[in-house]
N, C-alpha and C. Protein backbone atom coordinates (compact mmCIF):
# COMPACT_ATOMS: atom_id res chain seq x y z
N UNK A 1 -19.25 27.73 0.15
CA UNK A 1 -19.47 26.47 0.85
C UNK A 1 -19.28 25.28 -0.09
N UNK A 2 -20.06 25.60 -1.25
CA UNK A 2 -19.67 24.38 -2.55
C UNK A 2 -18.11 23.89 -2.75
N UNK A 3 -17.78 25.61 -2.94
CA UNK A 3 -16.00 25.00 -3.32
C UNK A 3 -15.58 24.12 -2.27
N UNK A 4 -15.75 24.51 -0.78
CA UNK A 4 -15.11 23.92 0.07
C UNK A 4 -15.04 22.18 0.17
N UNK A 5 -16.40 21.86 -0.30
CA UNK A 5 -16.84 20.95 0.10
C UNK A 5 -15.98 20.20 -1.30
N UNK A 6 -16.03 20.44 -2.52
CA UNK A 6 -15.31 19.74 -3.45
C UNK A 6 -14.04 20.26 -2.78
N UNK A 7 -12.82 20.91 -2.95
CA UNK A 7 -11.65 20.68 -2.43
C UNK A 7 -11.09 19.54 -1.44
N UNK A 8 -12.53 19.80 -0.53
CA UNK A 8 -12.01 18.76 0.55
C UNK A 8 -12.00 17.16 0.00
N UNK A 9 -13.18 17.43 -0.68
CA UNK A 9 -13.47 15.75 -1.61
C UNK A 9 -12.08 15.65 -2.38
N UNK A 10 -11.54 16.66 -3.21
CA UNK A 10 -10.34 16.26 -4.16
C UNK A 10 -9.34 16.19 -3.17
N UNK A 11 -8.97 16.22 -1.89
CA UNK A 11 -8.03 15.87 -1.26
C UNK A 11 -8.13 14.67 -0.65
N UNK A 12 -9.45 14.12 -0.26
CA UNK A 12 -9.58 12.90 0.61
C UNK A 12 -9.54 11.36 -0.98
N UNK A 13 -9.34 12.12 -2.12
CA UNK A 13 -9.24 11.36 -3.64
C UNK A 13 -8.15 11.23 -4.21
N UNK A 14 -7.79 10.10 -4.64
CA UNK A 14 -5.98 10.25 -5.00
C UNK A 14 -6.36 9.87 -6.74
N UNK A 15 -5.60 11.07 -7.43
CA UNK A 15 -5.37 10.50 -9.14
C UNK A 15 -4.48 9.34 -9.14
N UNK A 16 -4.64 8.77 -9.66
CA UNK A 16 -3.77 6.99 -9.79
C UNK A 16 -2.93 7.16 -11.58
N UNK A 17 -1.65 7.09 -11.63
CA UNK A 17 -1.05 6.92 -13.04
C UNK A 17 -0.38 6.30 -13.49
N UNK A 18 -0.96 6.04 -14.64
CA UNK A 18 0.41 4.47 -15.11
C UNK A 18 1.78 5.07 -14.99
N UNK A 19 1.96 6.04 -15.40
CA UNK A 19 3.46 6.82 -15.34
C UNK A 19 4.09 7.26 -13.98
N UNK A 20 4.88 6.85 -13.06
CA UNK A 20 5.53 7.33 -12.39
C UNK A 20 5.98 8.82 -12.36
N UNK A 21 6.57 9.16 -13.94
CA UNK A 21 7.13 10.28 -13.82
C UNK A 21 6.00 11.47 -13.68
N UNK A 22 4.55 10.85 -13.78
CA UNK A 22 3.37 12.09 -13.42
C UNK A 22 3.49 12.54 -12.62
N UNK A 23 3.93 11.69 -11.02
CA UNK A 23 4.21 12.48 -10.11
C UNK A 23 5.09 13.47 -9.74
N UNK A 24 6.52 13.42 -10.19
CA UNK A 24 7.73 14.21 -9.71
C UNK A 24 8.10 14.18 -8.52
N UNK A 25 7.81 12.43 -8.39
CA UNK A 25 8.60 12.38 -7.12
C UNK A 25 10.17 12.61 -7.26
N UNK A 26 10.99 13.09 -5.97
CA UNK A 26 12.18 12.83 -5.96
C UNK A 26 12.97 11.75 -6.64
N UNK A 27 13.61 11.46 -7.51
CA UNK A 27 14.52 10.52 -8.06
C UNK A 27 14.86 9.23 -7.01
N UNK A 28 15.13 9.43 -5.96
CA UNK A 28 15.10 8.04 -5.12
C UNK A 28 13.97 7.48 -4.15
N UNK A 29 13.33 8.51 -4.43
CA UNK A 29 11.67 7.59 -4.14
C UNK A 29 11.51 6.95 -5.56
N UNK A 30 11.20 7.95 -6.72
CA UNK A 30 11.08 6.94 -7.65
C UNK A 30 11.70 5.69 -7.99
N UNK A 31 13.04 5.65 -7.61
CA UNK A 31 13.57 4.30 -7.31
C UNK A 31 12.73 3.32 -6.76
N UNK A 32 12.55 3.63 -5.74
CA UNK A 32 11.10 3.10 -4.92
C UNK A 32 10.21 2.40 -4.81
N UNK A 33 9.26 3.89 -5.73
CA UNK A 33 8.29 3.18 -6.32
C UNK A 33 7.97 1.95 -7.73
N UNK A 34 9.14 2.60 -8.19
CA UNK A 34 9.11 1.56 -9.07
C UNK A 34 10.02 0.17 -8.90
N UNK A 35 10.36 -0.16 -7.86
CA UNK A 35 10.91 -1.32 -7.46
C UNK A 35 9.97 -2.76 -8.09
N UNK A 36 10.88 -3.22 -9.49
CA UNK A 36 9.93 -4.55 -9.25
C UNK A 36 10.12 -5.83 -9.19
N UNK A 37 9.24 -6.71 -8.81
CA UNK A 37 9.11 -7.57 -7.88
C UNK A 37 8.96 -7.31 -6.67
N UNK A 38 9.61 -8.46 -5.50
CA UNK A 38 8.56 -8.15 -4.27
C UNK A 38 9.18 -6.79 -3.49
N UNK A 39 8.72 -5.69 -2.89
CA UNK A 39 8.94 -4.92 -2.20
C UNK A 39 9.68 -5.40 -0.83
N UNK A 40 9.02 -6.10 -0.14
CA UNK A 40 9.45 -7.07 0.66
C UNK A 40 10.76 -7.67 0.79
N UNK A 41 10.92 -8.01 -0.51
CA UNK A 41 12.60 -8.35 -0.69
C UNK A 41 13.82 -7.48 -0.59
N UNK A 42 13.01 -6.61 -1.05
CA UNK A 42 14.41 -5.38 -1.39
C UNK A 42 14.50 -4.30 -0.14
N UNK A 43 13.09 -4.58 0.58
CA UNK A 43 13.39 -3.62 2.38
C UNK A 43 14.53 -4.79 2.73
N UNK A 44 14.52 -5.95 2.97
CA UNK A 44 15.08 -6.81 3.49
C UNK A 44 16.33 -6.85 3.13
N UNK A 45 17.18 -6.19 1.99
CA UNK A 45 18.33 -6.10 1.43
C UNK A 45 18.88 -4.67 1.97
N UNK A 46 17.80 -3.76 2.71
CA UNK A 46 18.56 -2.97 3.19
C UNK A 46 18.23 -2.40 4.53
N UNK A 47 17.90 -3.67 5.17
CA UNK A 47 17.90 -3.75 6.44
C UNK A 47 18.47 -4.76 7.12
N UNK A 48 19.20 -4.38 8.56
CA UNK A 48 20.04 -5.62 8.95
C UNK A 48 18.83 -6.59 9.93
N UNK A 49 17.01 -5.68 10.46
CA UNK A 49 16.27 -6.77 11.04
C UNK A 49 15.32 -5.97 10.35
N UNK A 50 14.22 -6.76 9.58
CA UNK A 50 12.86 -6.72 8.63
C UNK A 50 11.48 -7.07 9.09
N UNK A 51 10.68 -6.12 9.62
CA UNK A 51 9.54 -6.93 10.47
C UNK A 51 8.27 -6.52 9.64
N UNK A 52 7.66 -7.21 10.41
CA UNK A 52 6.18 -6.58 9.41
C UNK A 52 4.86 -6.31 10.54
N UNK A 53 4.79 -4.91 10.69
CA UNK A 53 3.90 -4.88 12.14
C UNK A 53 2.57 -4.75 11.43
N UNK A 54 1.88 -6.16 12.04
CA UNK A 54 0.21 -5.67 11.77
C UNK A 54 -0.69 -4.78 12.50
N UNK A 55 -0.74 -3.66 11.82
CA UNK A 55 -2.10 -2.86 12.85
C UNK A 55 -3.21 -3.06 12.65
N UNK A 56 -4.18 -3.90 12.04
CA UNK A 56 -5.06 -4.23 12.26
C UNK A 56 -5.56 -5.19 10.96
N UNK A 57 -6.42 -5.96 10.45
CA UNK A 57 -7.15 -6.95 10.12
C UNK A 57 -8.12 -6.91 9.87
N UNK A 58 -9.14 -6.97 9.44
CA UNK A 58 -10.59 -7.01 9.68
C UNK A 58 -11.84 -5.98 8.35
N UNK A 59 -12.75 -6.09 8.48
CA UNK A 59 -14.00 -5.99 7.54
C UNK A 59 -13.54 -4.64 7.99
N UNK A 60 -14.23 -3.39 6.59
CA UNK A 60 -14.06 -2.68 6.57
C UNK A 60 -14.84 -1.78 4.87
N UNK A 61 -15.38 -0.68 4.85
CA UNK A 61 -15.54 -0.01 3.69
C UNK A 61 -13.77 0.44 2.96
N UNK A 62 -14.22 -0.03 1.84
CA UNK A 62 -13.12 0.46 0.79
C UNK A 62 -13.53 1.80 0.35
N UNK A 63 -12.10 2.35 -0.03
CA UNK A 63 -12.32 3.83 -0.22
C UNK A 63 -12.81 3.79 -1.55
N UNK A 64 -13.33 5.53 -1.51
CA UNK A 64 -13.68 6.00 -3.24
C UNK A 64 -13.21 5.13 -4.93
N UNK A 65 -11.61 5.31 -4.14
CA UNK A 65 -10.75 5.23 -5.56
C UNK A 65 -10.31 3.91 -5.69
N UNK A 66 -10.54 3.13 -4.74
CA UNK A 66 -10.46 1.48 -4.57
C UNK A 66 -11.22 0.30 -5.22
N UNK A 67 -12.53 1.11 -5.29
CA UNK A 67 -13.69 0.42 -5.78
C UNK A 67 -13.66 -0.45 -6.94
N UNK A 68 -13.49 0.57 -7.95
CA UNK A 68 -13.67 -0.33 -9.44
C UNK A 68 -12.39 -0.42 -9.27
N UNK A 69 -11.12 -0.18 -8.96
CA UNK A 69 -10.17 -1.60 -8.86
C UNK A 69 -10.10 -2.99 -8.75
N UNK A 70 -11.40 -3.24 -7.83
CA UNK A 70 -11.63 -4.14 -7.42
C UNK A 70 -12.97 -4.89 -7.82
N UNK A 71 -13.34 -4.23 -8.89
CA UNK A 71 -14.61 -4.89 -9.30
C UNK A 71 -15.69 -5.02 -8.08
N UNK A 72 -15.86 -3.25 -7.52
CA UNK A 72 -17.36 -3.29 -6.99
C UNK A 72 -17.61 -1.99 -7.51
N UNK A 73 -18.84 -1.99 -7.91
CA UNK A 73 -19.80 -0.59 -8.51
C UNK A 73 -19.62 0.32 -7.56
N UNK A 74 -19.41 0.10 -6.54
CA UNK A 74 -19.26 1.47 -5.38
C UNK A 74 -18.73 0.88 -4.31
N UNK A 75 -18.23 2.00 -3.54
CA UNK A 75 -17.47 1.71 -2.27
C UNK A 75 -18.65 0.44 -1.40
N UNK A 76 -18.05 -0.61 -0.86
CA UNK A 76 -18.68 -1.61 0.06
C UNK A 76 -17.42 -2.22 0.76
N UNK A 77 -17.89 -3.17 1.78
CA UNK A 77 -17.34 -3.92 2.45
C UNK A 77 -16.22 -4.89 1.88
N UNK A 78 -15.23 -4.81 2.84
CA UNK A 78 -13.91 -6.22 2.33
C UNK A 78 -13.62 -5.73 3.60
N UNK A 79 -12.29 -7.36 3.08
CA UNK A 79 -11.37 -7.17 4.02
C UNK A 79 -10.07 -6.40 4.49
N UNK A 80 -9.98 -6.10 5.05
CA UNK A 80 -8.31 -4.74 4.84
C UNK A 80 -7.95 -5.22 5.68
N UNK A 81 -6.43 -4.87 5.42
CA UNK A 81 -5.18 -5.47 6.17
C UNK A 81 -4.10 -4.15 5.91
N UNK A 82 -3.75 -3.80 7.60
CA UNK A 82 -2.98 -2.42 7.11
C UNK A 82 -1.72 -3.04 8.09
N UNK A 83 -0.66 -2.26 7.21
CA UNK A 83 0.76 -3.38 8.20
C UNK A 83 1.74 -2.05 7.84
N UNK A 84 2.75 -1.49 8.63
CA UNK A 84 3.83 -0.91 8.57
C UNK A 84 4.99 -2.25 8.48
N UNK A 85 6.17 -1.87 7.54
CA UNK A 85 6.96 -2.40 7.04
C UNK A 85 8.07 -1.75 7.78
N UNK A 86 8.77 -2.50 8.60
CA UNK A 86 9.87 -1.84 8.99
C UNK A 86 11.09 -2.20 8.60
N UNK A 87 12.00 -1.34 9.18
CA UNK A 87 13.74 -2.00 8.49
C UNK A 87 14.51 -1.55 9.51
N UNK A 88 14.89 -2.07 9.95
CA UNK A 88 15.86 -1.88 12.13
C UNK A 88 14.64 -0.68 12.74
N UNK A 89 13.65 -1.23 13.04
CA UNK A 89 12.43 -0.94 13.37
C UNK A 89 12.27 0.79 13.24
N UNK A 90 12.71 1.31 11.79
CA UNK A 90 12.15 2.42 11.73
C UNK A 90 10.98 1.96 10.36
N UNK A 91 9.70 2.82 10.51
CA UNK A 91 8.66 2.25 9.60
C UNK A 91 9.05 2.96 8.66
N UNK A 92 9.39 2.45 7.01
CA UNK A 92 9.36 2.92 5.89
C UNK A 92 8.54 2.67 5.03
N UNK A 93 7.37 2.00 4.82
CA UNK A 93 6.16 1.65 4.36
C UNK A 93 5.01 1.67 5.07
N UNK A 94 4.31 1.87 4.69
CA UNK A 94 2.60 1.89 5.16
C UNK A 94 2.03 0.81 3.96
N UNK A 95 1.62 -0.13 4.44
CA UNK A 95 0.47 -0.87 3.52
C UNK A 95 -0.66 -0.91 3.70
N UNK A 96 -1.49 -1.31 2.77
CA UNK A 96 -2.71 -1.43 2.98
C UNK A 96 -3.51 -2.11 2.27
N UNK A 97 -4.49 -3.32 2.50
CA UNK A 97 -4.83 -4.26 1.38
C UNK A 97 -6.25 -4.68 1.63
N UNK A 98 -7.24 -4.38 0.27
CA UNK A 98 -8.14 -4.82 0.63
C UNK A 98 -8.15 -5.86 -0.40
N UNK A 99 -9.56 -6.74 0.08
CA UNK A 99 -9.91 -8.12 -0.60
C UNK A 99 -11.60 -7.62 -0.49
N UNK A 100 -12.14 -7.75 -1.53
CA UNK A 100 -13.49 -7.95 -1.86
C UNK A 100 -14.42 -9.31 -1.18
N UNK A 101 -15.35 -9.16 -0.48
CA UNK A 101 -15.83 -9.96 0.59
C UNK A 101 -16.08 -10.97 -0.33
N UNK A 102 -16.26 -11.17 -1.34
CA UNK A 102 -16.47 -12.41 -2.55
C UNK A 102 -15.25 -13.33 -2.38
N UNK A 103 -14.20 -12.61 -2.22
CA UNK A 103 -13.30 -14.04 -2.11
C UNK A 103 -13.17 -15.08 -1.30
N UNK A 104 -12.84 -16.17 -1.86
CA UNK A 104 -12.77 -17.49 -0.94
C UNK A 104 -11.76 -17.91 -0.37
N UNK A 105 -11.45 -18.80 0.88
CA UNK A 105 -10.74 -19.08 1.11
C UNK A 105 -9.33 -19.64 -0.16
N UNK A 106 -10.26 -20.62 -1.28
CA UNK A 106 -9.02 -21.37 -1.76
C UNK A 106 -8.87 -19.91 -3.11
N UNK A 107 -9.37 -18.50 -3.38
CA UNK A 107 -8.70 -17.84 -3.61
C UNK A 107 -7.55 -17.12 -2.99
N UNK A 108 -7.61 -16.98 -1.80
CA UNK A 108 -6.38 -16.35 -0.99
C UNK A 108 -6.50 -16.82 0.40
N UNK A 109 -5.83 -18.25 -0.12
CA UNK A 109 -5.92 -19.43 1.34
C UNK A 109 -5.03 -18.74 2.19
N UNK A 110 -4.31 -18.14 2.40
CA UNK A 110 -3.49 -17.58 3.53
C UNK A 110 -3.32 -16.07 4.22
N UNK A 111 -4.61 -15.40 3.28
CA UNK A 111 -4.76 -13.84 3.60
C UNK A 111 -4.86 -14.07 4.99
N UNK A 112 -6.14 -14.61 5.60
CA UNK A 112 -6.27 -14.71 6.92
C UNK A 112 -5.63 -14.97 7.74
N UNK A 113 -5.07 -15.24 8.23
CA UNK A 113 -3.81 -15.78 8.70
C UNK A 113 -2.55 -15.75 8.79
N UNK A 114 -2.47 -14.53 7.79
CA UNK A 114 -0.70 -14.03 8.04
C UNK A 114 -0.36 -13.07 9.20
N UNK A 115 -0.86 -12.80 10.02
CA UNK A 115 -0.80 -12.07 11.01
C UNK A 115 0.47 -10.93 10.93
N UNK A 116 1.92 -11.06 11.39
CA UNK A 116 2.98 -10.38 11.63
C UNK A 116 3.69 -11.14 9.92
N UNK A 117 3.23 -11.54 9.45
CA UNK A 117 3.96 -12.29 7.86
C UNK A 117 4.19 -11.48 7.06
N UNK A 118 4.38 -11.36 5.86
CA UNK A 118 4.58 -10.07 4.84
C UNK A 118 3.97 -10.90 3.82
N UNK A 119 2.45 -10.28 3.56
CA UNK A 119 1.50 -10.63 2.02
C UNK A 119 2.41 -10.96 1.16
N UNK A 120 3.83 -10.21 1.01
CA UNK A 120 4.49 -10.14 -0.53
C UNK A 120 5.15 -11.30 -0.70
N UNK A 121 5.88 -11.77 0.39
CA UNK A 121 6.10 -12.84 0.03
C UNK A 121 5.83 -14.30 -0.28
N UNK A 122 4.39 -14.31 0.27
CA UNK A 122 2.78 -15.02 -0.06
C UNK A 122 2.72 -14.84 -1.40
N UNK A 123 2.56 -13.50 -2.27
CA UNK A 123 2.09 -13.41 -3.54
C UNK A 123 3.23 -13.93 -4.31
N UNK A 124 4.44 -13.22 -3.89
CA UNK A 124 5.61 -13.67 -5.20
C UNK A 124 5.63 -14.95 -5.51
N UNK A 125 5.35 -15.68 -4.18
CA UNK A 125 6.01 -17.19 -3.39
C UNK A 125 4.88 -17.73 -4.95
N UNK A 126 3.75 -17.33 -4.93
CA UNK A 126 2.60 -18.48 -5.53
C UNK A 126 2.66 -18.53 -6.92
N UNK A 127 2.70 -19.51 -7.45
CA UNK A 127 2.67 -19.54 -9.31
C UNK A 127 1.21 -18.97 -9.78
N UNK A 128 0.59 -19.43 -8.64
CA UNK A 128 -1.14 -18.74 -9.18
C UNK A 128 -1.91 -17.45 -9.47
N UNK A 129 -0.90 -16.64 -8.33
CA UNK A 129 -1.10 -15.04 -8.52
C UNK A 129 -0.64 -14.55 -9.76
N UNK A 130 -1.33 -13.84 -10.35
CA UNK A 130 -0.49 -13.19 -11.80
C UNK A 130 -1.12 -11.13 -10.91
N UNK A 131 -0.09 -10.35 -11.85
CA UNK A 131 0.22 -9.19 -10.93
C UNK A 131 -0.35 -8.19 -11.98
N UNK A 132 -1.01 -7.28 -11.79
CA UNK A 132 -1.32 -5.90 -13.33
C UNK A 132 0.02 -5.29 -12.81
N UNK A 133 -0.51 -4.17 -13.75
CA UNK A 133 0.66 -2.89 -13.96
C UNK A 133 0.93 -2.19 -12.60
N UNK A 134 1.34 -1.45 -12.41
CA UNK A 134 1.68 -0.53 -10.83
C UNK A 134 0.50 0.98 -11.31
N UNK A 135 0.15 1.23 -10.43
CA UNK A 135 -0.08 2.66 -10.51
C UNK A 135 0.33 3.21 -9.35
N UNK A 136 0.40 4.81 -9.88
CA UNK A 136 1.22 5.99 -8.67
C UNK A 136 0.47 7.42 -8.78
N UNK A 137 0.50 7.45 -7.39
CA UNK A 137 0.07 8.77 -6.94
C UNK A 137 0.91 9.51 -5.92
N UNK A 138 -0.34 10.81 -5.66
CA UNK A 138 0.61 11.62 -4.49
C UNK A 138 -0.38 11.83 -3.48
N UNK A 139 -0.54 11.48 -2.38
CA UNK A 139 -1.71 11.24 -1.65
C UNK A 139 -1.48 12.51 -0.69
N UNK A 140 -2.40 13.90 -0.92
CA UNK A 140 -2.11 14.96 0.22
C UNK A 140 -2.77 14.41 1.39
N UNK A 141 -2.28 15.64 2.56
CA UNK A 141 -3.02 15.16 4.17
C UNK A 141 -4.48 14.82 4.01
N UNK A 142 -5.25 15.29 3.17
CA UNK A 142 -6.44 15.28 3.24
C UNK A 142 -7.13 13.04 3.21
N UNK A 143 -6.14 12.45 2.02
CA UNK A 143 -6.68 11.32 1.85
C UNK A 143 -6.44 10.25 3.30
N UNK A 144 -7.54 9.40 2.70
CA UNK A 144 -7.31 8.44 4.01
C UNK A 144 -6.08 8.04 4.38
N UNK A 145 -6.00 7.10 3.32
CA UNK A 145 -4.28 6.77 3.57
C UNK A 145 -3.12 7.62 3.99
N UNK A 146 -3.22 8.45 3.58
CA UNK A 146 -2.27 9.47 4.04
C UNK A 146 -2.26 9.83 5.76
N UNK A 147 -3.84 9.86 5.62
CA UNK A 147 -3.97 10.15 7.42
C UNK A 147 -3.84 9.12 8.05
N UNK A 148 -3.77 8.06 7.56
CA UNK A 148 -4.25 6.45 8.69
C UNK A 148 -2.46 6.56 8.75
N UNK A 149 -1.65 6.75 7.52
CA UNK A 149 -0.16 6.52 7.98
C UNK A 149 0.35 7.24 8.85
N UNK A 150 0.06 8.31 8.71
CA UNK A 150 0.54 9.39 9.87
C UNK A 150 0.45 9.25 11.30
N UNK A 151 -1.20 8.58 11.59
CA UNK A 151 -1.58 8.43 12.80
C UNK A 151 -1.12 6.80 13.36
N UNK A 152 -0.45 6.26 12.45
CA UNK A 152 0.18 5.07 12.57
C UNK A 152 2.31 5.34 12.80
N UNK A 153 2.44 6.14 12.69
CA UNK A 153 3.83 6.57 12.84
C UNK A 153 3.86 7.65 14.03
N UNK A 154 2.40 7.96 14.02
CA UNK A 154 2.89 8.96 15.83
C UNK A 154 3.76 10.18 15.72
N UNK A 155 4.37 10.05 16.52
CA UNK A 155 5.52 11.19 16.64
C UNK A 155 7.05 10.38 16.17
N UNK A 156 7.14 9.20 15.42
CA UNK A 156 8.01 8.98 15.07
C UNK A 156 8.63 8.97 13.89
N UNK A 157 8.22 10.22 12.93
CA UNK A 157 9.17 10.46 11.97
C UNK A 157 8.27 11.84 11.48
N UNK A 158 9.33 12.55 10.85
CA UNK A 158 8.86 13.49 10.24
C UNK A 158 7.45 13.59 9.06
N UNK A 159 6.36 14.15 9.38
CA UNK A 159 4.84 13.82 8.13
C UNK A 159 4.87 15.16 7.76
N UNK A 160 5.73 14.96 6.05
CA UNK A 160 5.39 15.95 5.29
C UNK A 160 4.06 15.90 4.46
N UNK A 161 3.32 17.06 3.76
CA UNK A 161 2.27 17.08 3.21
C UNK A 161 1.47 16.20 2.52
N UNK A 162 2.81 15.54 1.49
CA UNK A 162 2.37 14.69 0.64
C UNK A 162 3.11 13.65 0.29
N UNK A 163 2.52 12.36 0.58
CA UNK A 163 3.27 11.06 0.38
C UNK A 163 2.85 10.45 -0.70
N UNK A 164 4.00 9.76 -0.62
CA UNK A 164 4.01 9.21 -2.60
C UNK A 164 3.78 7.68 -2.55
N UNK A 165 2.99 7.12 -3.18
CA UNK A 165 2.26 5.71 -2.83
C UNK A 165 2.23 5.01 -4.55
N UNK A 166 1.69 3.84 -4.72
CA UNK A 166 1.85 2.69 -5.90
C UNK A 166 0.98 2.01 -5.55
N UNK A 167 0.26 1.62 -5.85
CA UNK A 167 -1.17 0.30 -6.11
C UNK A 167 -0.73 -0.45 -6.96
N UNK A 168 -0.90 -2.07 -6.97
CA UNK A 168 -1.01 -2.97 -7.76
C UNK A 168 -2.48 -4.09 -7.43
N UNK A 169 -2.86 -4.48 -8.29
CA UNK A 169 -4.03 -5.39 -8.66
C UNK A 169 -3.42 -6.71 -8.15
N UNK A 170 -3.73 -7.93 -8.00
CA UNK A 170 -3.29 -9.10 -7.54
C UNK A 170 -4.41 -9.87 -7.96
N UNK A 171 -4.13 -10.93 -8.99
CA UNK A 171 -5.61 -12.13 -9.51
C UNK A 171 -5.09 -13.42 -9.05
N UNK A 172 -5.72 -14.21 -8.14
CA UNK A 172 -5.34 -15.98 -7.78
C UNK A 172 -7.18 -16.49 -8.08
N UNK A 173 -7.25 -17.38 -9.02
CA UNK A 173 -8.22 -17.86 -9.32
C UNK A 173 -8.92 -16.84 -9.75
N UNK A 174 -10.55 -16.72 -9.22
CA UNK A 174 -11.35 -15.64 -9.38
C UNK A 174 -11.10 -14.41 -8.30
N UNK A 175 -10.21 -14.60 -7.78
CA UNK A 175 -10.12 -13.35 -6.44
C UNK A 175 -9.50 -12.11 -7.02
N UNK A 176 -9.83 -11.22 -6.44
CA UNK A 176 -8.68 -10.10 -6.85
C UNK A 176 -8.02 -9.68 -5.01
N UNK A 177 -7.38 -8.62 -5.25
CA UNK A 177 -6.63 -8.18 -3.96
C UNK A 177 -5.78 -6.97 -4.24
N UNK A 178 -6.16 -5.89 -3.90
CA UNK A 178 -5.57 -4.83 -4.10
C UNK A 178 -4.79 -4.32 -2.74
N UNK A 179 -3.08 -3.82 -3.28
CA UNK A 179 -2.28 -3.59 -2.18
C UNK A 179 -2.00 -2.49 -2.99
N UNK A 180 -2.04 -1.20 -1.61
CA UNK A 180 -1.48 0.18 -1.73
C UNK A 180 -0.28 0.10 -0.87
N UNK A 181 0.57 0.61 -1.51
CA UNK A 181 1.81 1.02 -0.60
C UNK A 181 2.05 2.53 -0.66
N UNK A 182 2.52 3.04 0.85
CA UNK A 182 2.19 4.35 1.05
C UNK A 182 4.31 4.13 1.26
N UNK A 183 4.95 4.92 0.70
CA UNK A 183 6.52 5.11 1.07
C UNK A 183 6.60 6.36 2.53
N UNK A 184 6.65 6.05 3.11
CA UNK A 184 7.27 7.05 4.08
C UNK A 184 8.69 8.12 4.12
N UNK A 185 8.74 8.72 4.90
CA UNK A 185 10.05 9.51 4.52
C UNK A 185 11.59 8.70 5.05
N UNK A 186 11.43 8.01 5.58
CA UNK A 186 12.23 7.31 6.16
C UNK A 186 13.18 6.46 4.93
N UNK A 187 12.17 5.53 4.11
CA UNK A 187 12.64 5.22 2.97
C UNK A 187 13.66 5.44 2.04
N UNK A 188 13.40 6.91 1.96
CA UNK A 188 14.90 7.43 1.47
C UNK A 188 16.09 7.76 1.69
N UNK A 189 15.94 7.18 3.15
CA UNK A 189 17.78 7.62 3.27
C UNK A 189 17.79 5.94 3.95
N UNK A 190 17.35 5.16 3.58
CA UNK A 190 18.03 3.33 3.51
C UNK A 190 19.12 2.95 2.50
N UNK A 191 20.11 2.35 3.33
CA UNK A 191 21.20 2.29 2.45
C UNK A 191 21.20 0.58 2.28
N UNK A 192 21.73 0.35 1.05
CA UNK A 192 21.80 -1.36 0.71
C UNK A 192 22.48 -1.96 1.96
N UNK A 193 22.37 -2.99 2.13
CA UNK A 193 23.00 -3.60 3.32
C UNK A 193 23.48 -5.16 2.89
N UNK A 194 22.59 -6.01 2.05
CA UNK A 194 22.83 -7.55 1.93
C UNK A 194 22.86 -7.31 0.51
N UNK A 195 24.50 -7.45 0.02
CA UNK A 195 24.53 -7.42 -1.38
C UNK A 195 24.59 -9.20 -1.69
């Protein structure tokens, strides 16, 4: 019963690594994931229409592995913002972003309010945001994210076991803002489009 109960915990827990190559993702996911600058930009270079569907908004517990990212001693309340990223409306991203209920408006004057917008181009856009390093994982069925994407894509694309995701930190003033991006399978077969 013990084992069970840790297994299930190490699946609903994602290891986070500065190194990309920890994971072994496929070579053009890793492309991917390590895309830098805005993500946002470069769906948009290989899509001929770029949307950004919000599924939901609102207060919420942050997960396990979110926490001290974000400078709270343990999982508590923020705000999350989860949005599929599409590209000729097939979803190739899953996002997901929380904000620590401490922040203020004139730290992230426009979180609220971006409704159908894309965060990324909010963050790149601002001289004030400065960005940490990327981290990467491999998120099995068991973790949240993994399941919230799945049940957010439906029956519209193939959900293999394990999806390959990147976190970055985000600082404007005293705020922080942590965005997970979950890659979908779709992702990898997008071809450049706006050279």
């Amino acid at each position: 019963m013990t084992s069970d109960r840790v297994r299930g915990a190490s699946l609903r827990q994602a290891v986070w690594h500065p190194q990309v190559l920890s994971l072994n993702a496929p070579p053009v996911l890793r492309d991917w994931l390590t895309t830098a600058g805005s993500l946002t930009s470069r769906l948009k270079a290989y899509s001929r229409a770029f949307r950004v569907q919000c599924l939901h908004q609102h207060t919420a517990r942050c997960l396990a592995d979110e926490a001290a990212a974000i400078g709270l001693p343990r999982p508590g309340r923020v705000w999350e913002r989860e949005v599929l990223l599409r590209c000729d409306n097939t979803a190739a991203v899953f996002a997901h972003t929380v904000v620590p209920m401490t922040a203020t408006a004139s730290d992230w004057p426009l979180f609220g309010a971006l409704g159908e917008r894309s965060l990324g181009t909010t963050l790149f856009g601002d001289p004030l945001v400065r960005r940490s390093v990327l981290e990467f994982a491999k998120l099995r069925e068991g973790h949240p994210l993994a399941q919230r994407a799945r049940a957010a894509l439906g029956e519209e694309a193939a959900q293999p076991n394990i999806l390959y995701a990147r976190r970055c930190l985000y600082r404007r003033r005293r705020g922080t803002l942590l965005v997970t991006e979950v890659f979908l399978p779709s992702v990898m077969e997008l071809k450049q489009i706006n050279i």
